[in-house]
PDB file of N, CA and C in Angstrom:
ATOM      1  N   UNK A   1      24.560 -13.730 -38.480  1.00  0.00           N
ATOM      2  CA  UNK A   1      23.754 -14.921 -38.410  1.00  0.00           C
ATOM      3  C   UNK A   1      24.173 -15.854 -39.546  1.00  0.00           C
ATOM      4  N   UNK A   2      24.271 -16.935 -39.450  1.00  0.00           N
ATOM      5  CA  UNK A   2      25.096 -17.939 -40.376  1.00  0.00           C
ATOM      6  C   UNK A   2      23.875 -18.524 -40.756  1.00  0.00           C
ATOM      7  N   UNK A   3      23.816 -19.048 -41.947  1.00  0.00           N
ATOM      8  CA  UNK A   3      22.528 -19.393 -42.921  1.00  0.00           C
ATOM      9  C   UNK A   3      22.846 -21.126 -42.918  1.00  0.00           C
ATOM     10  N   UNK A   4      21.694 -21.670 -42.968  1.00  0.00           N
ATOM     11  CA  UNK A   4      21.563 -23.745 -42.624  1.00  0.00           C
ATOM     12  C   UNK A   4      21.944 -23.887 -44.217  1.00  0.00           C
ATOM     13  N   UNK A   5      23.257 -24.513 -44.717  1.00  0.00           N
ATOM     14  CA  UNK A   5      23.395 -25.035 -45.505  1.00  0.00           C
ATOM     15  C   UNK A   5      23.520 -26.556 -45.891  1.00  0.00           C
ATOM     16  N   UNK A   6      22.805 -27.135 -45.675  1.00  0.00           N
ATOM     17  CA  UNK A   6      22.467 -28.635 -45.526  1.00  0.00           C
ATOM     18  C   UNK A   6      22.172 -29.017 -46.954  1.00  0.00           C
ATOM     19  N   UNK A   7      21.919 -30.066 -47.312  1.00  0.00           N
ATOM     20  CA  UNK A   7      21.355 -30.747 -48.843  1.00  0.00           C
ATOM     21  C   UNK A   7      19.956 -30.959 -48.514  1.00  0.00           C
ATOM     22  N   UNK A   8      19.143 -30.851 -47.304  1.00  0.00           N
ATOM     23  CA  UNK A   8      17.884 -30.768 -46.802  1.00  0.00           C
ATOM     24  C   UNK A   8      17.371 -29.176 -47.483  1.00  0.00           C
ATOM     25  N   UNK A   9      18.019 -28.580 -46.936  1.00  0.00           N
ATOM     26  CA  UNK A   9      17.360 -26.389 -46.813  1.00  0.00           C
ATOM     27  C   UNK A   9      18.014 -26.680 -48.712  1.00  0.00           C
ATOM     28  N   UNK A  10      19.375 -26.774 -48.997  1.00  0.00           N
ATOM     29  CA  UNK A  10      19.528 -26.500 -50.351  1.00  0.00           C
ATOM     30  C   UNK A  10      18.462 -27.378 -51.707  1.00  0.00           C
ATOM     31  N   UNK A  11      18.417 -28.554 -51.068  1.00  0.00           N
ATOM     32  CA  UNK A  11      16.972 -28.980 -51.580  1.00  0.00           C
ATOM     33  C   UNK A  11      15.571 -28.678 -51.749  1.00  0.00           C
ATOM     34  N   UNK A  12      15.030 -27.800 -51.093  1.00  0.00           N
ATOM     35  CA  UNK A  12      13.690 -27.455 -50.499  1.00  0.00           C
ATOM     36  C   UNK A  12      14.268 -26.085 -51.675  1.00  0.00           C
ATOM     37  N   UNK A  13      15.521 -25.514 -51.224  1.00  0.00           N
ATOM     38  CA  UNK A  13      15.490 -24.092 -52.207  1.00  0.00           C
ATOM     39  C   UNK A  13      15.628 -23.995 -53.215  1.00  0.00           C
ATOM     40  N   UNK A  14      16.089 -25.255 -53.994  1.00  0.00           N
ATOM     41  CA  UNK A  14      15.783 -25.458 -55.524  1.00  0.00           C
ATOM     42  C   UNK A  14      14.448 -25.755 -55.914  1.00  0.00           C
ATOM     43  N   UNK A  15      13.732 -26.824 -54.987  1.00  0.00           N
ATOM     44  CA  UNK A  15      12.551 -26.372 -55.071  1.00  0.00           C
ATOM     45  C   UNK A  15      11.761 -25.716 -55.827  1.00  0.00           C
ATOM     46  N   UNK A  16      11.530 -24.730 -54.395  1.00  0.00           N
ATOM     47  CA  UNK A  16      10.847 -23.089 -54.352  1.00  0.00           C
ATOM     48  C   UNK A  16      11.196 -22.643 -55.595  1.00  0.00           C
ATOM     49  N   UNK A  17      12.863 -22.434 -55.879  1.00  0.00           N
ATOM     50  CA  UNK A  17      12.987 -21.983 -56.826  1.00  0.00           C
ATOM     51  C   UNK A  17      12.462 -22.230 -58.164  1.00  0.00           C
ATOM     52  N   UNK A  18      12.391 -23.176 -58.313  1.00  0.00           N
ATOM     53  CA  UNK A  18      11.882 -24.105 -59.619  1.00  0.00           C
ATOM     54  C   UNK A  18      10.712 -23.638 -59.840  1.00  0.00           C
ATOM     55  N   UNK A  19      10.170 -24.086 -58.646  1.00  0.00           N
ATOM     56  CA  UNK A  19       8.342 -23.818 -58.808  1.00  0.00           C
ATOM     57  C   UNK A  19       8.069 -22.486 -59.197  1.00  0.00           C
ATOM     58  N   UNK A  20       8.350 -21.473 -58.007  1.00  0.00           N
ATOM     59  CA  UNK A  20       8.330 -20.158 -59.086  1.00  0.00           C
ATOM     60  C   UNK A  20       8.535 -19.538 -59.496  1.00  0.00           C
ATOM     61  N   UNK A  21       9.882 -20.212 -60.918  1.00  0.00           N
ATOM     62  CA  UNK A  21      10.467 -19.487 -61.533  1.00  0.00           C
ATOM     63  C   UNK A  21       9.460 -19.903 -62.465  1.00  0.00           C
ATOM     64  N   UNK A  22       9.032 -21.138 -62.966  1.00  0.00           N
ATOM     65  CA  UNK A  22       7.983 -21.833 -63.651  1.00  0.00           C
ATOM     66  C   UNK A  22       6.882 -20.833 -63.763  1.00  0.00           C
ATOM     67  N   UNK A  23       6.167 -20.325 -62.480  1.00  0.00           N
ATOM     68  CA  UNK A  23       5.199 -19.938 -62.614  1.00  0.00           C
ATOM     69  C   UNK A  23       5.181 -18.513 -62.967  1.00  0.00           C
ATOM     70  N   UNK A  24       6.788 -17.764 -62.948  1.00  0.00           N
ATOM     71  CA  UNK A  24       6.715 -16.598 -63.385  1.00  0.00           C
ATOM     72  C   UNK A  24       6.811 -16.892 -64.897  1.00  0.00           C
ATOM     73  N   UNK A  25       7.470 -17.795 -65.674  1.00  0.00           N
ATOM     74  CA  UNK A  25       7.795 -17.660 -66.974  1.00  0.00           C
ATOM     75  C   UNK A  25       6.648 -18.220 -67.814  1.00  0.00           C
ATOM     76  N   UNK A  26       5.621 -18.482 -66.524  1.00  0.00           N
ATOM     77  CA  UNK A  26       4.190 -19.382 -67.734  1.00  0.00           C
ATOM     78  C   UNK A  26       3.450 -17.552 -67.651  1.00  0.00           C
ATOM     79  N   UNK A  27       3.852 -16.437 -66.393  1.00  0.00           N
ATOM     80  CA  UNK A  27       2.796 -15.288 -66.346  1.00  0.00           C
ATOM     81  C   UNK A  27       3.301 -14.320 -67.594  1.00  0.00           C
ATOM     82  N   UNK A  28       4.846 -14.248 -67.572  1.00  0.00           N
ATOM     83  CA  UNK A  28       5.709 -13.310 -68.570  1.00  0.00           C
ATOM     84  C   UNK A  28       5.624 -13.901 -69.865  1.00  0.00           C
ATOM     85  N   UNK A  29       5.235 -15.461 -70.272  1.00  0.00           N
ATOM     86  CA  UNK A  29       5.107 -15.735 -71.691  1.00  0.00           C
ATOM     87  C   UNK A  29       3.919 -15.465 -72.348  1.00  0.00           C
ATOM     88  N   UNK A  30       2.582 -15.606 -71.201  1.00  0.00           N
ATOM     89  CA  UNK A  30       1.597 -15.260 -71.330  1.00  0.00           C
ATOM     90  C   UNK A  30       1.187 -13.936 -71.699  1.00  0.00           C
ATOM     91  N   UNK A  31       1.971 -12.653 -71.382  1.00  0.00           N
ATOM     92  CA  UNK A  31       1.976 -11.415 -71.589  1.00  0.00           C
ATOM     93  C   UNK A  31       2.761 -11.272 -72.414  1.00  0.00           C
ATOM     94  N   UNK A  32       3.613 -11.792 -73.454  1.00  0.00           N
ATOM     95  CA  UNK A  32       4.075 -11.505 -74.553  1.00  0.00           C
ATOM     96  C   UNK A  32       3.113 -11.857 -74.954  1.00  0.00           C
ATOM     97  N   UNK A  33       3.076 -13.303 -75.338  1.00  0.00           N
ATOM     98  CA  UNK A  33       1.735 -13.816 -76.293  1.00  0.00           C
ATOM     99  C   UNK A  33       0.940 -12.871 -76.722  1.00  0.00           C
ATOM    100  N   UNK A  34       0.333 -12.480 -75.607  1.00  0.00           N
ATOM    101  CA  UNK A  34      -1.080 -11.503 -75.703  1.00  0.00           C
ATOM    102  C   UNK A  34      -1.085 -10.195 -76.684  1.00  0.00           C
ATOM    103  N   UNK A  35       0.872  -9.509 -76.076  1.00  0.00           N
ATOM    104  CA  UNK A  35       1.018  -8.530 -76.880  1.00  0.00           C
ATOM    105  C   UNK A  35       1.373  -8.859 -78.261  1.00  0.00           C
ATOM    106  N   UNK A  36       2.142 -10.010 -78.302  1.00  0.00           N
ATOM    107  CA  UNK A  36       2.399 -10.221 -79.627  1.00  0.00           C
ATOM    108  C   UNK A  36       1.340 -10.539 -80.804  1.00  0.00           C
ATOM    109  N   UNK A  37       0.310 -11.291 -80.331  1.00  0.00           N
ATOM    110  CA  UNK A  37      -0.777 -11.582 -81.239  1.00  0.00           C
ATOM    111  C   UNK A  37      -1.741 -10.139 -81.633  1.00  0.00           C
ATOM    112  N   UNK A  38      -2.037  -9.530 -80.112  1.00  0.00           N
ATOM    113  CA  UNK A  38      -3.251  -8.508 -80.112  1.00  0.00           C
ATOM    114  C   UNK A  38      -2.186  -7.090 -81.122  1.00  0.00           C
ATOM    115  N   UNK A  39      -0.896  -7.375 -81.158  1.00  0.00           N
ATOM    116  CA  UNK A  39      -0.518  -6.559 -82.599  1.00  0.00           C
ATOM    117  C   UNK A  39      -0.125  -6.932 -83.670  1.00  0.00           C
ATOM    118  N   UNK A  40      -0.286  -8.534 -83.763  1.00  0.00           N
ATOM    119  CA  UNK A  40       0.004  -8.839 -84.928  1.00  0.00           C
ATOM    120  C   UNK A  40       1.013  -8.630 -85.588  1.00  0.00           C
ATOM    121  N   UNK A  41       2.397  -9.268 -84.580  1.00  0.00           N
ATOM    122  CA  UNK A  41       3.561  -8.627 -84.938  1.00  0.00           C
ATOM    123  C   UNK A  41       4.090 -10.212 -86.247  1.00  0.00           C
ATOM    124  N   UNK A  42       4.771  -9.716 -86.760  1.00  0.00           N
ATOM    125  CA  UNK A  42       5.502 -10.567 -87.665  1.00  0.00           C
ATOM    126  C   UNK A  42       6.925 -11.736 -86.569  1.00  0.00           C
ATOM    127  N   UNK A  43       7.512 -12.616 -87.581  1.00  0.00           N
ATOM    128  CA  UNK A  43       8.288 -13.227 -86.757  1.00  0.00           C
ATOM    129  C   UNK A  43       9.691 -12.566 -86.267  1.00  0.00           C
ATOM    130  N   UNK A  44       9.980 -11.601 -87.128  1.00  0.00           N
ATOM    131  CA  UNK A  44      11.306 -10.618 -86.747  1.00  0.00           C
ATOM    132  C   UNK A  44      10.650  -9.719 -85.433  1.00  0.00           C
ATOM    133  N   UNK A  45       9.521  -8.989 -85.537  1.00  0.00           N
ATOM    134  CA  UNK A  45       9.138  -7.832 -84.547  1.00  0.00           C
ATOM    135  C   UNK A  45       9.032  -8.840 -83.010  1.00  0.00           C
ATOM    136  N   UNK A  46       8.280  -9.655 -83.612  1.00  0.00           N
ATOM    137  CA  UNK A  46       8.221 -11.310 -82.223  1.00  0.00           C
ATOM    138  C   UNK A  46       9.275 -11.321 -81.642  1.00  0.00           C
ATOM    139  N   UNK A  47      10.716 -11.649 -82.587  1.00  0.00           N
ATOM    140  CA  UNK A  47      11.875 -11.567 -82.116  1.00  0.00           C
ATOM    141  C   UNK A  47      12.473 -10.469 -80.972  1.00  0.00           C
ATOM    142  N   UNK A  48      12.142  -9.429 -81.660  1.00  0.00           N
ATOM    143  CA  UNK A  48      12.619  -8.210 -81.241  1.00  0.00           C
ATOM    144  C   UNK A  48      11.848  -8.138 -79.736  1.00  0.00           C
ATOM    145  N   UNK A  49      10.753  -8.260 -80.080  1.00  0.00           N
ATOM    146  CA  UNK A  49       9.875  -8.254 -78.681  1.00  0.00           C
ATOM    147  C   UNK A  49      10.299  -9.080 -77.427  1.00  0.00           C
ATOM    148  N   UNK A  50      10.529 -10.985 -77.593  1.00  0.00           N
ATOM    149  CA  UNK A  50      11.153 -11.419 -77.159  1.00  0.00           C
ATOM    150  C   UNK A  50      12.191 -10.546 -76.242  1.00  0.00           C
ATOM    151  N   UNK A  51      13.307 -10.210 -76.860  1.00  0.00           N
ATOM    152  CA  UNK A  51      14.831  -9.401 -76.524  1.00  0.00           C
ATOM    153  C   UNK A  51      13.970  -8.351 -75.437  1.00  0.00           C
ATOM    154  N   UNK A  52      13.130  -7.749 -75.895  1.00  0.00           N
ATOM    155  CA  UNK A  52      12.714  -6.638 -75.191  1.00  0.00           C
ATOM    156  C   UNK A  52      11.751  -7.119 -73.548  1.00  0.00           C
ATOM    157  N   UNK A  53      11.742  -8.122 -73.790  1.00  0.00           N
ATOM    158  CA  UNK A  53      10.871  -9.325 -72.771  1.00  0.00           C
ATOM    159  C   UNK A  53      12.330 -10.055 -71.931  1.00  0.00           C
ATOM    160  N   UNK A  54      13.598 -10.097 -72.234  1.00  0.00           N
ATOM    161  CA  UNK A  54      14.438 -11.115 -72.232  1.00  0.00           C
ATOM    162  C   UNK A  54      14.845 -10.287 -70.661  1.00  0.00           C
ATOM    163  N   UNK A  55      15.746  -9.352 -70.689  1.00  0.00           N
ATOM    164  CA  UNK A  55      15.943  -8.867 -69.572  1.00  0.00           C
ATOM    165  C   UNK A  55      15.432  -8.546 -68.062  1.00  0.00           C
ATOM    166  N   UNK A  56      13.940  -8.440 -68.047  1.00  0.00           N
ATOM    167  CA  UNK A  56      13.003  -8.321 -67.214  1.00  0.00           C
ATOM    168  C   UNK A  56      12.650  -9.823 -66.265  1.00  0.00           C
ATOM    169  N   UNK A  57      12.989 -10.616 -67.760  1.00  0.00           N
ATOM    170  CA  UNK A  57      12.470 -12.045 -67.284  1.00  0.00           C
ATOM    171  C   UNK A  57      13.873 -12.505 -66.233  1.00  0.00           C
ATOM    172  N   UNK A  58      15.205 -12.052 -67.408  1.00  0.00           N
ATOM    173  CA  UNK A  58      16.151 -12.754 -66.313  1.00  0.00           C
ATOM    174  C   UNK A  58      16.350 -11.895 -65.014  1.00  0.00           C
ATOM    175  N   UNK A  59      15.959 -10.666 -64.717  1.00  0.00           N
ATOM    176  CA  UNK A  59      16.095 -10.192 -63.316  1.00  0.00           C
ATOM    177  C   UNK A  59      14.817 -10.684 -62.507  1.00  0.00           C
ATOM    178  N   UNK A  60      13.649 -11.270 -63.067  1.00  0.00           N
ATOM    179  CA  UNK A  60      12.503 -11.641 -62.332  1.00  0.00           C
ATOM    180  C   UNK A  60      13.249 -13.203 -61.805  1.00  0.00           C
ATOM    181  N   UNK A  61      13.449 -13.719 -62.548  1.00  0.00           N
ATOM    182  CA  UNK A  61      13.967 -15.079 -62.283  1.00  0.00           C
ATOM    183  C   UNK A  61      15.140 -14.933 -61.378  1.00  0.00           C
ATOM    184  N   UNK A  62      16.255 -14.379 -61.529  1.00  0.00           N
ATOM    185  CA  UNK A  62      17.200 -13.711 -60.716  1.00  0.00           C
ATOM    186  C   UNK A  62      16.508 -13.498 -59.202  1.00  0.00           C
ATOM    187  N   UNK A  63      15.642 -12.772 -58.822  1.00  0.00           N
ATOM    188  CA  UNK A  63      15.692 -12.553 -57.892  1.00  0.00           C
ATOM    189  C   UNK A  63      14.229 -13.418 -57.088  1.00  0.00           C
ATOM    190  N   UNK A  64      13.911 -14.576 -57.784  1.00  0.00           N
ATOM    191  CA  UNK A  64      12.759 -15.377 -57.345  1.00  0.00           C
ATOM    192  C   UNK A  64      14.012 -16.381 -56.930  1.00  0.00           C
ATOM    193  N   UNK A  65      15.021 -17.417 -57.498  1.00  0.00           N
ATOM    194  CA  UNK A  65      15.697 -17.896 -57.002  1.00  0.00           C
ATOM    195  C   UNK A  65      16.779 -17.291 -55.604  1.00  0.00           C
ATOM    196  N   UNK A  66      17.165 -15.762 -55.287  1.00  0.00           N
ATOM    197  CA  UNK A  66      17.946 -15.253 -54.360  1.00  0.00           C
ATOM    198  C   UNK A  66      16.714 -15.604 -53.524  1.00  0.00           C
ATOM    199  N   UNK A  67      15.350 -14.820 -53.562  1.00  0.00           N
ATOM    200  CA  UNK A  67      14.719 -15.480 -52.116  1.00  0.00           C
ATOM    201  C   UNK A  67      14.459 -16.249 -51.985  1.00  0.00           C
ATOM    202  N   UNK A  68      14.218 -17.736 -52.273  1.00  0.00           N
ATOM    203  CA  UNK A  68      13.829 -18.718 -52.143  1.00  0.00           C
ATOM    204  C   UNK A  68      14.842 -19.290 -51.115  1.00  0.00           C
ATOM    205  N   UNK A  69      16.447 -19.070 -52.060  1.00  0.00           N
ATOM    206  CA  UNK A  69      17.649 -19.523 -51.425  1.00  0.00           C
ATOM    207  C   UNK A  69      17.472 -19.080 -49.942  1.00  0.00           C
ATOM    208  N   UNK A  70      17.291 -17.360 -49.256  1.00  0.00           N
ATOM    209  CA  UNK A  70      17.555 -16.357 -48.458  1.00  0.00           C
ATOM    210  C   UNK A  70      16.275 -16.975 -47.636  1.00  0.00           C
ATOM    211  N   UNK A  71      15.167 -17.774 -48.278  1.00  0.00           N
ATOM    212  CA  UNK A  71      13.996 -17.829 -46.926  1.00  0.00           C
ATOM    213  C   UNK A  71      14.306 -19.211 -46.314  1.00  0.00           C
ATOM    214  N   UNK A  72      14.834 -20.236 -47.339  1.00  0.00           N
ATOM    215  CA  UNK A  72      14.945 -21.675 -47.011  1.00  0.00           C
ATOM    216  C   UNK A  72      16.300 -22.120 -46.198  1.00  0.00           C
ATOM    217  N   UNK A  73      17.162 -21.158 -46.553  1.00  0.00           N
ATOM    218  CA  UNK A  73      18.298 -21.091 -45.215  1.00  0.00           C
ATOM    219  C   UNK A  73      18.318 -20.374 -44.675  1.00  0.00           C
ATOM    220  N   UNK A  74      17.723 -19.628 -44.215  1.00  0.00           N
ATOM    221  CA  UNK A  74      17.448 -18.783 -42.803  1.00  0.00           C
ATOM    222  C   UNK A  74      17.112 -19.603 -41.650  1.00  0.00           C
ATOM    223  N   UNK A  75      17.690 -19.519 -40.277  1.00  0.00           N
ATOM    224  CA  UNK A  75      17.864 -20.359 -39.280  1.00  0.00           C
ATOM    225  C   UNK A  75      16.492 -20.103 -38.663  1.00  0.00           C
ATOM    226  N   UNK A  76      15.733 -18.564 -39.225  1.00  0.00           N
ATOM    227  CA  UNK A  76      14.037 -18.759 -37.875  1.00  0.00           C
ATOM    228  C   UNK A  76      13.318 -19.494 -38.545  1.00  0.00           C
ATOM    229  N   UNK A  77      13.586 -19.789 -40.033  1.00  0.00           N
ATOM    230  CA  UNK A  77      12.903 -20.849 -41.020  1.00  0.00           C
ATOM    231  C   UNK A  77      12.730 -22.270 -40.419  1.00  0.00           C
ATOM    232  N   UNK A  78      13.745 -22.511 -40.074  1.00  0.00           N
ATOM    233  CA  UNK A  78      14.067 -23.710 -39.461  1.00  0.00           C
ATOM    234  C   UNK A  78      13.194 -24.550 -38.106  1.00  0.00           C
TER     235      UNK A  78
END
């Protein structure tokens, strides 16, 4: 099955994408925050935490932009 690659479907999938990659990185900053304050970490452990936050975020984001792309050019989408 061949996927609608138009500047219409690739438009709409940056979109999607945008929107909730946004809304994952306002839920994942929000849950550092929380941990970082409710232990009262310093600005190095923050750091560290960050890094330990960093990977999760880029495979969440990673794979919020693949479906967005995978639902908005799909031809039953259409």
């Amino acid at each position: 099955m061949q996927r609608i690659k138009t500047f219409k479907t690739l438009s709409r999938a940056v979109s999607a994408a945008a929107f909730l990659s946004v809304q994952a990185l306002i839920c994942i900053g929000t849950v550092y925050w929380a941990v970082a304050e409710t232990l009262g970490l310093s600005a190095m452990a923050a750091l560290v935490l960050g890094g330990v936050f960093a990977a999760p975020s880029a495979f969440v984001l990673f794979t919020v932009v693949r479906m967005a792309f995978d639902a908005e050019t799909d031809p039953a989408n259409q």
